[in-house]
N, C-alpha and C. Protein backbone atom coordinates (compact mmCIF):
# COMPACT_ATOMS: atom_id res chain seq x y z
N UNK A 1 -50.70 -37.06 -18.22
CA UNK A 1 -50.36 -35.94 -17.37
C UNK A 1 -51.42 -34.85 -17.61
N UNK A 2 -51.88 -34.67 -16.29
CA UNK A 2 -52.89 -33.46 -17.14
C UNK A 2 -52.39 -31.49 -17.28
N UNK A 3 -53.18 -31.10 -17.84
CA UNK A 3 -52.76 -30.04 -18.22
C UNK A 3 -51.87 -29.04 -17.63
N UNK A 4 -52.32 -28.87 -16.09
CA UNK A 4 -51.55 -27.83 -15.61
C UNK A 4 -50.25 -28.21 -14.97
N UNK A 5 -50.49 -29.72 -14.79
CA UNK A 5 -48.98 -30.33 -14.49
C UNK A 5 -48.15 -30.50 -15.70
N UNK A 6 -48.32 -30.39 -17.00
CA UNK A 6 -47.59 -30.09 -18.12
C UNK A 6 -46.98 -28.71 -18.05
N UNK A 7 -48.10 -27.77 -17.88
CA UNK A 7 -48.07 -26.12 -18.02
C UNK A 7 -46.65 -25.89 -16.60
N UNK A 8 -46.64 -26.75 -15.98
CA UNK A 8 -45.87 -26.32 -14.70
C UNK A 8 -44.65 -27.10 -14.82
N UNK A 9 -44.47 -28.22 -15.22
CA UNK A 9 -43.45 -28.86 -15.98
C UNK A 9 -42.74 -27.91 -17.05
N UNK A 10 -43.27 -27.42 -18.02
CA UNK A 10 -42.64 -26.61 -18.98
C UNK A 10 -42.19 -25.45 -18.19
N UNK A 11 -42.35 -24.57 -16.98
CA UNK A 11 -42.20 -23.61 -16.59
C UNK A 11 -41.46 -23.88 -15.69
N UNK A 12 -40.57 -25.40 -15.24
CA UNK A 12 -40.16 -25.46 -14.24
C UNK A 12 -38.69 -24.47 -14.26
N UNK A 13 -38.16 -24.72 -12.82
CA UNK A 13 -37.29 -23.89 -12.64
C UNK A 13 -36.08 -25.08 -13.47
N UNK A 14 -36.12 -26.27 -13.62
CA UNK A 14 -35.34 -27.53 -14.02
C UNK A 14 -35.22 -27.66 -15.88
N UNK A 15 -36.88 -26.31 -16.09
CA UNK A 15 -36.51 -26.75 -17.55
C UNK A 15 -35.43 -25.30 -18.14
N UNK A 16 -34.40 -26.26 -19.18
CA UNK A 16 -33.35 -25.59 -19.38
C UNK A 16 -33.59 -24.22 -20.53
N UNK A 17 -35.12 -24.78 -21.46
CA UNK A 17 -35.37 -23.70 -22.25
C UNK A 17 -36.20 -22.76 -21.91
N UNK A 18 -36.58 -22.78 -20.43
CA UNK A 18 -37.35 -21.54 -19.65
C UNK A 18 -36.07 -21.11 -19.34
N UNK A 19 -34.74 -21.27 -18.39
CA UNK A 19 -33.43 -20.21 -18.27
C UNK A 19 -33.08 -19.67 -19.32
N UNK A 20 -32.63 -20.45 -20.47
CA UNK A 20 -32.07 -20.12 -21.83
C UNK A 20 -33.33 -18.78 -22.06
N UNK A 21 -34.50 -18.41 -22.21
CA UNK A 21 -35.33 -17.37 -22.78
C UNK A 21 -35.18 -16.86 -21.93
N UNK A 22 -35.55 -16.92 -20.36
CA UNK A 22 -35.64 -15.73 -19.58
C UNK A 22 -34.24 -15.40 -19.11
N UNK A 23 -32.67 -15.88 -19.37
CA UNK A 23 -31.61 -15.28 -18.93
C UNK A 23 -31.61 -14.05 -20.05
N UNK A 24 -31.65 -14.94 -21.59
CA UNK A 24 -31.59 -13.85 -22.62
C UNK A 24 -32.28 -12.62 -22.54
N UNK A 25 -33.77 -12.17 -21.69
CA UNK A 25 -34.42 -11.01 -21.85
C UNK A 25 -33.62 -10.95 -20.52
N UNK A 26 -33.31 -11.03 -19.43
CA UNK A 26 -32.73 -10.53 -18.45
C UNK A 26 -31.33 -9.34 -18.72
N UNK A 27 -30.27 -10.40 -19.66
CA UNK A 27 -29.68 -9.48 -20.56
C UNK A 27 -29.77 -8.42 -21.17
N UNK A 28 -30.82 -8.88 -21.68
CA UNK A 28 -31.79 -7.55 -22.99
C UNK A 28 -31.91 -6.48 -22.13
N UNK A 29 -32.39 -6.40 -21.17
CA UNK A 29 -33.09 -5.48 -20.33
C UNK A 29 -32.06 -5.16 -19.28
N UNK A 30 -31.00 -5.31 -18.75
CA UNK A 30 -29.96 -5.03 -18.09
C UNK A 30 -29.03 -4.21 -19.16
N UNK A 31 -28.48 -4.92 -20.61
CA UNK A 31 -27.67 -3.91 -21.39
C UNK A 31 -28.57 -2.68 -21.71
N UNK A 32 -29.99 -2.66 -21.99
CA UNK A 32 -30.84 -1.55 -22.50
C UNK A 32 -30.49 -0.51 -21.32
N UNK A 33 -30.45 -0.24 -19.95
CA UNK A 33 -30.25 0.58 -18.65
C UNK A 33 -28.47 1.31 -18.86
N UNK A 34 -27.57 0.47 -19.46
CA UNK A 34 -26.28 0.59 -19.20
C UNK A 34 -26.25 2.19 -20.33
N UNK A 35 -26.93 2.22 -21.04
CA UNK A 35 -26.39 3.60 -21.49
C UNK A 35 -26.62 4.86 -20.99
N UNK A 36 -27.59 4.99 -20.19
CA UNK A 36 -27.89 5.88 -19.47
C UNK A 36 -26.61 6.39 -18.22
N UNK A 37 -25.55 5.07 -18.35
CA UNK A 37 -24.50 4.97 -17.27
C UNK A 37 -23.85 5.62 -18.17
N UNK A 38 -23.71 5.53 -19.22
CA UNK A 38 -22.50 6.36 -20.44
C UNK A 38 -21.67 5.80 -20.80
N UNK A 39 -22.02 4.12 -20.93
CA UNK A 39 -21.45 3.16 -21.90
C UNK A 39 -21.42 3.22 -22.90
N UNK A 40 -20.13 3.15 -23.90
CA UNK A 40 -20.79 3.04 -25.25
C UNK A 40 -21.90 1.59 -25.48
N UNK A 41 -22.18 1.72 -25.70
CA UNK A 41 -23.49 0.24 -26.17
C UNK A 41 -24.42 1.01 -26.88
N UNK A 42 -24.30 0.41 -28.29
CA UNK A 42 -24.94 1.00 -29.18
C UNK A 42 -26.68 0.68 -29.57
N UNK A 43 -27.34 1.12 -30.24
CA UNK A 43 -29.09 0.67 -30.51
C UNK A 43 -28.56 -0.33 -31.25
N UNK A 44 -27.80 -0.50 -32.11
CA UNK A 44 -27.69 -1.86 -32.74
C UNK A 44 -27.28 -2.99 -31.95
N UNK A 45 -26.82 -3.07 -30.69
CA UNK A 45 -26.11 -4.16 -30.18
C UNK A 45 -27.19 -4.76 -29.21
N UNK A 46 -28.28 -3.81 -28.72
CA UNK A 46 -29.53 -3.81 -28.36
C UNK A 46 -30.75 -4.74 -29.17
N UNK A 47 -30.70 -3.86 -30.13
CA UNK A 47 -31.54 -4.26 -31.00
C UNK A 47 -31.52 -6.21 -32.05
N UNK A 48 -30.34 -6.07 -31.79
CA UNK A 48 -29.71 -7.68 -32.20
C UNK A 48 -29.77 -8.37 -31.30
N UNK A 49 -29.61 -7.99 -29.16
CA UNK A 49 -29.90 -8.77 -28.39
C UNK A 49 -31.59 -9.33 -28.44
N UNK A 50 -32.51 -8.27 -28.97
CA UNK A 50 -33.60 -8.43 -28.93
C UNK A 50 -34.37 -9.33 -30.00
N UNK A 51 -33.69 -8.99 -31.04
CA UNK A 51 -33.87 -9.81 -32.19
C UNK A 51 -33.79 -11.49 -32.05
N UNK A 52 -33.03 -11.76 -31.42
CA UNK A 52 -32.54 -13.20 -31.41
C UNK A 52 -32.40 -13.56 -29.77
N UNK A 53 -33.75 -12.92 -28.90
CA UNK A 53 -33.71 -13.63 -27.97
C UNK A 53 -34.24 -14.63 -27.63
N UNK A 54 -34.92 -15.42 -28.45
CA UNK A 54 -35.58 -16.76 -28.32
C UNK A 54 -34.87 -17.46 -29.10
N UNK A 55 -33.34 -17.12 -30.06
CA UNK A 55 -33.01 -18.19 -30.98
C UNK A 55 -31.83 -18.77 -30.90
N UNK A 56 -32.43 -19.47 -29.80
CA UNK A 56 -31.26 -19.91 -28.88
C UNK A 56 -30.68 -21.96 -29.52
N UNK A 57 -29.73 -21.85 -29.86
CA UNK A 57 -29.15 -23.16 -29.88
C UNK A 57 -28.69 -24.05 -28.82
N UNK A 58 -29.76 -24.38 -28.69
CA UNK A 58 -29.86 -25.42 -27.15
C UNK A 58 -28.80 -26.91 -27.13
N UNK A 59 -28.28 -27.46 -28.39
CA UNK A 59 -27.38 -28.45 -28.45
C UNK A 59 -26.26 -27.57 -28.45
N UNK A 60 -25.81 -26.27 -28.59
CA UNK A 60 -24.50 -26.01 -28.99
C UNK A 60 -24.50 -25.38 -26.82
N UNK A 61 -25.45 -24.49 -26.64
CA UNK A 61 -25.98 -24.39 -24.80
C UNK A 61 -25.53 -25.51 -24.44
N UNK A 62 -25.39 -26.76 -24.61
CA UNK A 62 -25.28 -28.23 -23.93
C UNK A 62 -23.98 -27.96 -23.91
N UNK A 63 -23.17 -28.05 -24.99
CA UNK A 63 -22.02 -28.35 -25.28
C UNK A 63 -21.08 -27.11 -24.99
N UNK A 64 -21.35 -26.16 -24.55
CA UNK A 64 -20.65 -25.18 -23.87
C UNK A 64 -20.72 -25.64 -22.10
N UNK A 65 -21.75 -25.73 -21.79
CA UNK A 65 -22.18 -25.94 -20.45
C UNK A 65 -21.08 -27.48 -20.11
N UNK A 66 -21.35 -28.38 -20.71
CA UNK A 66 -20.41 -29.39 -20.51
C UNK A 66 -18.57 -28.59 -20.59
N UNK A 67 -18.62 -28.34 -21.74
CA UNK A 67 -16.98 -28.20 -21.50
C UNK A 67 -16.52 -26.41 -20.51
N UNK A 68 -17.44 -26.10 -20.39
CA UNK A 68 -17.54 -24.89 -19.14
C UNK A 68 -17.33 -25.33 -17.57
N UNK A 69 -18.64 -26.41 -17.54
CA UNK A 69 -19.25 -26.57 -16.12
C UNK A 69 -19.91 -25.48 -15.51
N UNK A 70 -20.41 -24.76 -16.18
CA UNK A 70 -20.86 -23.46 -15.56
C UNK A 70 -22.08 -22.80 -16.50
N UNK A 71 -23.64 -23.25 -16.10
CA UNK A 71 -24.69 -22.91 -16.91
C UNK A 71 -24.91 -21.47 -17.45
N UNK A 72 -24.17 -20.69 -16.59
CA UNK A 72 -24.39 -19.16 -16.96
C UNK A 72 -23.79 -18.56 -17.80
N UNK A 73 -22.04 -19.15 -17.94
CA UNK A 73 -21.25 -18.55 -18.66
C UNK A 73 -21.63 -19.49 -20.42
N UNK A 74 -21.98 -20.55 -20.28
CA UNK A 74 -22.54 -21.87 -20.87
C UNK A 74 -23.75 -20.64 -22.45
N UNK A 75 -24.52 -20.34 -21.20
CA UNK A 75 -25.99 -19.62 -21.86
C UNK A 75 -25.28 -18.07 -22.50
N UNK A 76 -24.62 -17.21 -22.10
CA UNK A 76 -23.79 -16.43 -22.59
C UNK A 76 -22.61 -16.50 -23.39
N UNK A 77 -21.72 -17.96 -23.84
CA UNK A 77 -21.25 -18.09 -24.99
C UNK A 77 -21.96 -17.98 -26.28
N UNK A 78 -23.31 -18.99 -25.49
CA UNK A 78 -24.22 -19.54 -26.71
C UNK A 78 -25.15 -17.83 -27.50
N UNK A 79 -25.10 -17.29 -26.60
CA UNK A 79 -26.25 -16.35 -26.82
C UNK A 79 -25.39 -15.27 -27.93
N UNK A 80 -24.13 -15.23 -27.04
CA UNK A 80 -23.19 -14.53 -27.96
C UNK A 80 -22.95 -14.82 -29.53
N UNK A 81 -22.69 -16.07 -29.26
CA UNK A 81 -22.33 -16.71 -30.86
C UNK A 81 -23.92 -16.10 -32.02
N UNK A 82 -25.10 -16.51 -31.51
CA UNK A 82 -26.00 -15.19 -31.84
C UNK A 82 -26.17 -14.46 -32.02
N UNK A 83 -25.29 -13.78 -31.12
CA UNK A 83 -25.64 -12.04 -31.64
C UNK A 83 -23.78 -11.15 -31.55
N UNK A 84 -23.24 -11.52 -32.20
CA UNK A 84 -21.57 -11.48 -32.44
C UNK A 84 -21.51 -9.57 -31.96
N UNK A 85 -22.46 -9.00 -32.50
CA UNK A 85 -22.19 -7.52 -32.88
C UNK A 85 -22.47 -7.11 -31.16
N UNK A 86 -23.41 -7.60 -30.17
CA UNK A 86 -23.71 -7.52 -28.78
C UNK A 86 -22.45 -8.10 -27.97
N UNK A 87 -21.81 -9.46 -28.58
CA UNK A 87 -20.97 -10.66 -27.55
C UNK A 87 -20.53 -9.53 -26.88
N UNK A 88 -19.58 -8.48 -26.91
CA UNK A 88 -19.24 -8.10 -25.53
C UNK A 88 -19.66 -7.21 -24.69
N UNK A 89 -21.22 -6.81 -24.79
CA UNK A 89 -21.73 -6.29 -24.07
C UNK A 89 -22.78 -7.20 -23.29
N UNK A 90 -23.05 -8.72 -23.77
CA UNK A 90 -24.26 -9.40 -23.51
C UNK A 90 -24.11 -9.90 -21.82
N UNK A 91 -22.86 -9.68 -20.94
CA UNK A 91 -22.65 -10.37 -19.66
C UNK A 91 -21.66 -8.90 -18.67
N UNK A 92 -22.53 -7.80 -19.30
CA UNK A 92 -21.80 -6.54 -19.12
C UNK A 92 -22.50 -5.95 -18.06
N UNK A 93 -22.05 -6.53 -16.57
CA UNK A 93 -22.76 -5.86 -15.66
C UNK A 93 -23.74 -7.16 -14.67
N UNK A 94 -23.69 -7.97 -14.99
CA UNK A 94 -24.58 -9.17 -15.12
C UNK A 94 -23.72 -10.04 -13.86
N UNK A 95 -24.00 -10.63 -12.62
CA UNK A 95 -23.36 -11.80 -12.25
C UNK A 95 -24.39 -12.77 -12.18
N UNK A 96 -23.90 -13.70 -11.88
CA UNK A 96 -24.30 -15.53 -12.44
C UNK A 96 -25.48 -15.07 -11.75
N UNK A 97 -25.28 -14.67 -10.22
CA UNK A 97 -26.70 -14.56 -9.03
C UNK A 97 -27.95 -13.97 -9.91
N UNK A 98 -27.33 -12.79 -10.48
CA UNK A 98 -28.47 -11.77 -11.05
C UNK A 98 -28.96 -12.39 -11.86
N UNK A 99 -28.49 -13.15 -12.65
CA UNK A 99 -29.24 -14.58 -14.27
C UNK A 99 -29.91 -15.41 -12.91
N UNK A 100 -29.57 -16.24 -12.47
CA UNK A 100 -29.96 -17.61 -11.94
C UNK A 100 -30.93 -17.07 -11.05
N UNK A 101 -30.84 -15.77 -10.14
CA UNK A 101 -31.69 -15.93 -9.27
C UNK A 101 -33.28 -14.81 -9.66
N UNK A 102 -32.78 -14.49 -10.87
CA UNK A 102 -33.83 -13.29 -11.57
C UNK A 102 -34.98 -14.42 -12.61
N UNK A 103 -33.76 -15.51 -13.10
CA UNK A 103 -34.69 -16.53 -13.73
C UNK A 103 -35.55 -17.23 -13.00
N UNK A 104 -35.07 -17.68 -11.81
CA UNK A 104 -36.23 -17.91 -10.84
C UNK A 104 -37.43 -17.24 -9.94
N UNK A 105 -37.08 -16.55 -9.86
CA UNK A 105 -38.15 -15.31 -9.75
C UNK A 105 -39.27 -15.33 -11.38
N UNK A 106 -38.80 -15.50 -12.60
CA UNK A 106 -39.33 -15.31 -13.51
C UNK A 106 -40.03 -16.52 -13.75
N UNK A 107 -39.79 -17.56 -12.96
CA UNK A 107 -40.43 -19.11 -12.85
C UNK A 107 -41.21 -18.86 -12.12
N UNK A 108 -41.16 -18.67 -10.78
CA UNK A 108 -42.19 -18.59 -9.71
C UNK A 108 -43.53 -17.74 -10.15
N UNK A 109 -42.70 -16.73 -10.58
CA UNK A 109 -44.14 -15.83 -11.29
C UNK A 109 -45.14 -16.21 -12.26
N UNK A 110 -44.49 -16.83 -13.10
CA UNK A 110 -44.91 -17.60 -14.28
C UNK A 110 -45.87 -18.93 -13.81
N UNK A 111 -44.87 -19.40 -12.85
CA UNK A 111 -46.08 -20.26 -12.38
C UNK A 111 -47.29 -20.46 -11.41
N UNK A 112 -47.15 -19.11 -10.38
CA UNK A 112 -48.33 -18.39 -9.76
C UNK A 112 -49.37 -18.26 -10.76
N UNK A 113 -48.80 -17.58 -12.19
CA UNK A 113 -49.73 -17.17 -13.08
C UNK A 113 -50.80 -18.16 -13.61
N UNK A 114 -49.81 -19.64 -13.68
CA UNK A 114 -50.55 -20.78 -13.86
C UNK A 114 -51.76 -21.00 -12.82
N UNK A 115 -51.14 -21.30 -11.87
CA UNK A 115 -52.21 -21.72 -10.78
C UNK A 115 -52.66 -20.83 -9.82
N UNK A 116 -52.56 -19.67 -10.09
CA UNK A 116 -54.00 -18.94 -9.08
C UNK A 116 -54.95 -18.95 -10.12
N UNK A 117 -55.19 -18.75 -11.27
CA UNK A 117 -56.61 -18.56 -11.83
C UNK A 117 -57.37 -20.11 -11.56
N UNK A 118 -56.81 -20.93 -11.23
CA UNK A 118 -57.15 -22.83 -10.86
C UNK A 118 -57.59 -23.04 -9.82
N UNK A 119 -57.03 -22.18 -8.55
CA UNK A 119 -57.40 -22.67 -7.68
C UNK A 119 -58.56 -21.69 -6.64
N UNK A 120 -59.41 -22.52 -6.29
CA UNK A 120 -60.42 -21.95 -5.97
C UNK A 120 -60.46 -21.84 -4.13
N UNK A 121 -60.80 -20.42 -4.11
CA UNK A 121 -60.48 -20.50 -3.00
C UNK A 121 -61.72 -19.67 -1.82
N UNK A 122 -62.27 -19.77 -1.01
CA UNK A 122 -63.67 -19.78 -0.31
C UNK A 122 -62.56 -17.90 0.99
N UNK A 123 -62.34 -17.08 0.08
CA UNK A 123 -62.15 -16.09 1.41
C UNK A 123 -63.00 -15.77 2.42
N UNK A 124 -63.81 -16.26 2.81
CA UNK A 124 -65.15 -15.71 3.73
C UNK A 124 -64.33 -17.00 4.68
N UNK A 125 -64.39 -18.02 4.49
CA UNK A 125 -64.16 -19.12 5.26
C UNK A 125 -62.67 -19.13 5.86
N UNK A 126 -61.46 -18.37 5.21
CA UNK A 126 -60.45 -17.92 5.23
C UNK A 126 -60.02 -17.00 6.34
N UNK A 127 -60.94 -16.04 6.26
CA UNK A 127 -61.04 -14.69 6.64
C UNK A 127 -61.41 -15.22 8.32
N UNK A 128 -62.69 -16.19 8.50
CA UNK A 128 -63.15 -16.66 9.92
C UNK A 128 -61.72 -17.37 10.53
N UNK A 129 -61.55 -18.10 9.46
CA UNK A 129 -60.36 -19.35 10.38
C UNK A 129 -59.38 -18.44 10.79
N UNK A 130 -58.58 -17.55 10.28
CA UNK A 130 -57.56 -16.27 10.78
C UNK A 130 -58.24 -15.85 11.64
N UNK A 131 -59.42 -15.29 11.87
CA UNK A 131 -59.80 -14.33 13.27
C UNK A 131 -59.85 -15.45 14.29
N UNK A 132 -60.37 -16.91 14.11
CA UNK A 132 -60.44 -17.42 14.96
C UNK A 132 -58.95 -18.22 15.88
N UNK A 133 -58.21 -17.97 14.65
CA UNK A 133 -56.70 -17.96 14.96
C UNK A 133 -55.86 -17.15 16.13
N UNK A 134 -56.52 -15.75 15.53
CA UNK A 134 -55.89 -14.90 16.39
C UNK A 134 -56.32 -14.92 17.80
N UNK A 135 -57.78 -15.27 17.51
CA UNK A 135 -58.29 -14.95 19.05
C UNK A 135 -57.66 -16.06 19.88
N UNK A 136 -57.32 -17.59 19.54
CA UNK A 136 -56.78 -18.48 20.37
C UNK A 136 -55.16 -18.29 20.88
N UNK A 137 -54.86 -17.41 19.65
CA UNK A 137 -53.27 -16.85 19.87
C UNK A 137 -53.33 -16.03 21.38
N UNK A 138 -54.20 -15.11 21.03
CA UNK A 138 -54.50 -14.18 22.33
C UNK A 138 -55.27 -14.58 23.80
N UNK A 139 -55.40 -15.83 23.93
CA UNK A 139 -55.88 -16.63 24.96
C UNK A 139 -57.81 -16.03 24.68
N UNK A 140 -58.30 -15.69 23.99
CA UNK A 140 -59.69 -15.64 23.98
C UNK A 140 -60.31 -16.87 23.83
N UNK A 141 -61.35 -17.09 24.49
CA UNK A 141 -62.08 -17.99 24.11
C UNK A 141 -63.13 -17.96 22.98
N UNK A 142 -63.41 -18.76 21.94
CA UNK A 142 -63.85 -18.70 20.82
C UNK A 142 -64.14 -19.98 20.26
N UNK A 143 -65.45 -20.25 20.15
CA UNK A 143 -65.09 -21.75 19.12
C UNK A 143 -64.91 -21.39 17.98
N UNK A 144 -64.66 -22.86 17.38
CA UNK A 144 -63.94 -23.10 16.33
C UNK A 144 -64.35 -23.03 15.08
N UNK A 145 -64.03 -22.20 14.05
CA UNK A 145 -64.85 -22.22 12.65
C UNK A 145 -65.03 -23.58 12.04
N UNK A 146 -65.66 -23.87 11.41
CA UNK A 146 -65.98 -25.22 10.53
C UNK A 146 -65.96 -24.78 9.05
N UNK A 147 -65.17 -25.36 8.27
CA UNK A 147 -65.93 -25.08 6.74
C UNK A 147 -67.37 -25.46 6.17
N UNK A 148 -67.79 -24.75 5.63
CA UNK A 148 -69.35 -25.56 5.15
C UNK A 148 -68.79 -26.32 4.04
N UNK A 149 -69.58 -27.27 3.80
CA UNK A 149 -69.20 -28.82 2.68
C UNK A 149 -70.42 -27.75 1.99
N UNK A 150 -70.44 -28.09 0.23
CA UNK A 150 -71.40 -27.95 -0.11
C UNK A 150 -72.31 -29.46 -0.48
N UNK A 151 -73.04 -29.80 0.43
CA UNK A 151 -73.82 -31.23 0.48
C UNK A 151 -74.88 -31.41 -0.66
């Protein structure tokens, strides 16, 4: 497999320890906003979400998710059991949409990041084929751009 299809494999939206890290900072960063609302939520309950957001127990994640059926509430038992002094602030404000669909967003990005610096791309030749686009859109007559090969 070569490299960037590994790099994009690990980042998929399918792999379970890219949700498990990026639901946990999603958390992190959703309870950090709530005090400004005039929650109690303390710097310590913060500071412990932050501490242990990568130390995630991915067999005990399995085994919630199985006897749950439900990956979100699944990743928020597990995260809890982690950080005991946070558990009831860690899903405080949070619905499943805002985890699942914020983690994907955090995939897509992640993996733009992968492959735009890869792929190479000729804007001059880009830039012609769009004008010559538009002008056929607009009934102008115009021939047709060609890419140059480099021969």
């Amino acid at each position: 497999m070569n490299e960037t299809l590994q790099e994009m494999v690990q980042n998929s939206f399918c792999n379970y320890k890219h949700f498990c890290f990026a639901s946990s900072k999603l958390y992190e960063l959703l309870v950090g906003t709530l005090p400004a609302l005039g929650l109690p939520i303390t710097d310590a309950q913060i500071a412990e979400m932050e501490s242990h957001a990568e130390d995630i127990d991915f067999a005990m994640a399995a085994e919630e998710e199985r006897k749950l059926r439900h990956d979100v509430m699944a990743h928020v038992h597990t995260f809890a059991h982690c950080c005991p002094t946070a558990a009831p602030i860690i899903h405080l404000g949070a619905t499943s949409c805002y985890v699942g669909d914020n983690t994907d967003l955090i995939a897509l990005r992640d993996g733009f990041n992968i492959l735009l610096p890869k792929v190479s791309f000729d804007h001059n030749w880009m830039n012609a084929f769009l004008l010559d686009q538009e002008r056929w859109f607009t009934g102008q007559k115009m021939p047709a751009v060609t890419r140059k090969t480099d021969d």
